[in-house]
C-alpha atoms as a PDB file:
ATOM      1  CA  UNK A   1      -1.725  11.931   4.569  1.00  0.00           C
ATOM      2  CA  UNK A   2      -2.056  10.575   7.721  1.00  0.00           C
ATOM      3  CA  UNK A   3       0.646   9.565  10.123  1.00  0.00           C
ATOM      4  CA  UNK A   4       1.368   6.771  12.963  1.00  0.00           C
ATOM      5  CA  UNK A   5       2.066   8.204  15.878  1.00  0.00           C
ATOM      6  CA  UNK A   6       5.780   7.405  17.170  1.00  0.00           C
ATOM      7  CA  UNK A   7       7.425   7.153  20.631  1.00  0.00           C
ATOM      8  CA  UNK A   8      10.551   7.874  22.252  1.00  0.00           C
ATOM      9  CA  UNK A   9      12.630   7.095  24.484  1.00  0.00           C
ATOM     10  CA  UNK A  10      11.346   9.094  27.641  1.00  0.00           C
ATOM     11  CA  UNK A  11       7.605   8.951  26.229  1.00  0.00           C
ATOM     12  CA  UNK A  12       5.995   5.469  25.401  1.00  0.00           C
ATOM     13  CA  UNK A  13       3.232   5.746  23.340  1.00  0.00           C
ATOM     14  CA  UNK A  14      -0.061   5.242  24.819  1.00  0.00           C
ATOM     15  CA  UNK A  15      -2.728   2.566  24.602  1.00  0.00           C
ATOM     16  CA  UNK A  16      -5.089   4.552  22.366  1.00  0.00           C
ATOM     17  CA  UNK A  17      -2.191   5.584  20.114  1.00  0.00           C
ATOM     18  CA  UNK A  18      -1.129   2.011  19.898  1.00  0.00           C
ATOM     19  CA  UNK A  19      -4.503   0.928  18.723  1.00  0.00           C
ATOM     20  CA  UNK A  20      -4.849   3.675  16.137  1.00  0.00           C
ATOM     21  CA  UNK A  21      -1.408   2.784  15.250  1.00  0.00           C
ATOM     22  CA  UNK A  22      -2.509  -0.775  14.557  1.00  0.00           C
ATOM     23  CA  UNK A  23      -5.483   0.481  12.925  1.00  0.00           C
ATOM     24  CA  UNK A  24      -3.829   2.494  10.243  1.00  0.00           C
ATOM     25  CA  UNK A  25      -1.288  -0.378   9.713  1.00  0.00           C
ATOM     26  CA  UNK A  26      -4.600  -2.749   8.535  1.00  0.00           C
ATOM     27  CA  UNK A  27      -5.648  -0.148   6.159  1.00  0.00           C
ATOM     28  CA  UNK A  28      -2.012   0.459   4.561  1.00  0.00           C
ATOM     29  CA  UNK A  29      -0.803  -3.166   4.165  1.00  0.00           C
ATOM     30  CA  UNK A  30      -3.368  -4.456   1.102  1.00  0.00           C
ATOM     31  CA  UNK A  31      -2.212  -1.210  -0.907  1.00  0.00           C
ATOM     32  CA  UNK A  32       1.569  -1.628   0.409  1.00  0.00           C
ATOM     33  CA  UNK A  33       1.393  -5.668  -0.806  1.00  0.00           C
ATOM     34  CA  UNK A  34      -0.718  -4.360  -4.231  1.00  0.00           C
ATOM     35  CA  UNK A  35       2.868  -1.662  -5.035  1.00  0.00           C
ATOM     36  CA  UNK A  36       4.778  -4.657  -4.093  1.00  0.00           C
ATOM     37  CA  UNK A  37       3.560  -7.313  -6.645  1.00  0.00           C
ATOM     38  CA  UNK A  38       3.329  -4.373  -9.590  1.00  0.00           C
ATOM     39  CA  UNK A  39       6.834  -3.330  -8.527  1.00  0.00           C
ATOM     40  CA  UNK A  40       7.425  -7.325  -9.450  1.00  0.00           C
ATOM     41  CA  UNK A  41       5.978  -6.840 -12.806  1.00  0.00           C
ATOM     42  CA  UNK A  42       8.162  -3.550 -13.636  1.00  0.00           C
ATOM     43  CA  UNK A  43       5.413  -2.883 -16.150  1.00  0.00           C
ATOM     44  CA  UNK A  44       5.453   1.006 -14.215  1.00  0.00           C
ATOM     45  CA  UNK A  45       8.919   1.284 -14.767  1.00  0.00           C
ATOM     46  CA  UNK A  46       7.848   1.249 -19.252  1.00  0.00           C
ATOM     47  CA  UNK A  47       4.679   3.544 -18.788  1.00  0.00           C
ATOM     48  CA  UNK A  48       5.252   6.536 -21.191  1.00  0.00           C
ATOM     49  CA  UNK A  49       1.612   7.373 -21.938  1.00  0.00           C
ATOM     50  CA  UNK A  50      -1.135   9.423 -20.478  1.00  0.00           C
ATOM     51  CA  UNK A  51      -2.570   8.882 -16.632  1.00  0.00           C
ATOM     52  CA  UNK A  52      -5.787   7.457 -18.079  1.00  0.00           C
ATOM     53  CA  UNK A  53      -4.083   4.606 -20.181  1.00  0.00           C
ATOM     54  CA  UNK A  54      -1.964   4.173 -16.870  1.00  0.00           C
ATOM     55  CA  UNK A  55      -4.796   4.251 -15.093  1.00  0.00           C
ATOM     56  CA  UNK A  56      -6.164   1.490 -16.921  1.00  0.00           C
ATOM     57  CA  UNK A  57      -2.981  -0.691 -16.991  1.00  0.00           C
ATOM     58  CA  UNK A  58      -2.937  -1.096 -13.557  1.00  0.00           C
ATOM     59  CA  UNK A  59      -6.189  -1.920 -12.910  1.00  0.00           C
ATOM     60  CA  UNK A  60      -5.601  -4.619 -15.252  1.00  0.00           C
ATOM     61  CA  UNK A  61      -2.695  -5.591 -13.455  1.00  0.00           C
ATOM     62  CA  UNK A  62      -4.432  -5.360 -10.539  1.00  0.00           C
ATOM     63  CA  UNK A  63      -6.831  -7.891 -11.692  1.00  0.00           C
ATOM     64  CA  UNK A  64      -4.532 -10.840 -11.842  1.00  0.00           C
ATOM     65  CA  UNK A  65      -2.780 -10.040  -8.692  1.00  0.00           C
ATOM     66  CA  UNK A  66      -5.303  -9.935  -6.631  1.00  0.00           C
ATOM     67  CA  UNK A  67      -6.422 -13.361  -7.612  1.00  0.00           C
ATOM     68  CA  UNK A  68      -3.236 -14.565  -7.116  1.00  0.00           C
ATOM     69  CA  UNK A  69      -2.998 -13.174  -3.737  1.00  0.00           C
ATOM     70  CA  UNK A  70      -6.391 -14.339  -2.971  1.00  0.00           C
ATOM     71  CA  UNK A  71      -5.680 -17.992  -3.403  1.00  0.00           C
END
């Protein structure tokens, strides 16, 4: 798992920490927003089967949502 880096009071962060900062914020939001809209669904919540037919419920969740997200 990889971490932003975080400042404090007495110690700003620096320019190159800012920029990775930034950098792992771009990668993170698309699979944030993606929780987000199957958290609207609350199809996860009723998932009492096996990781491979979970699996393949949410990458046919996924399918619709990202369409929707797209337009």
């Amino acid at each position: 798992m990889i971490t932003g880096y975080k400042a404090a009071r007495n110690r700003p962060l620096t320019c190159g920490q800012r920029l990775s900062n930034k950098a792992l914020a771009a990668v993170r939001a698309p699979v944030e927003h993606g929780f987000a809209h199957l958290k609207n669904w609350r199809a996860l919540g009723k998932v009492r089967t096996g990781p491979s037919w979970a699996t393949a419920l949410v990458r046919a969740l996924l399918v619709p949502t990202n369409r929707e997200v797209a337009r």
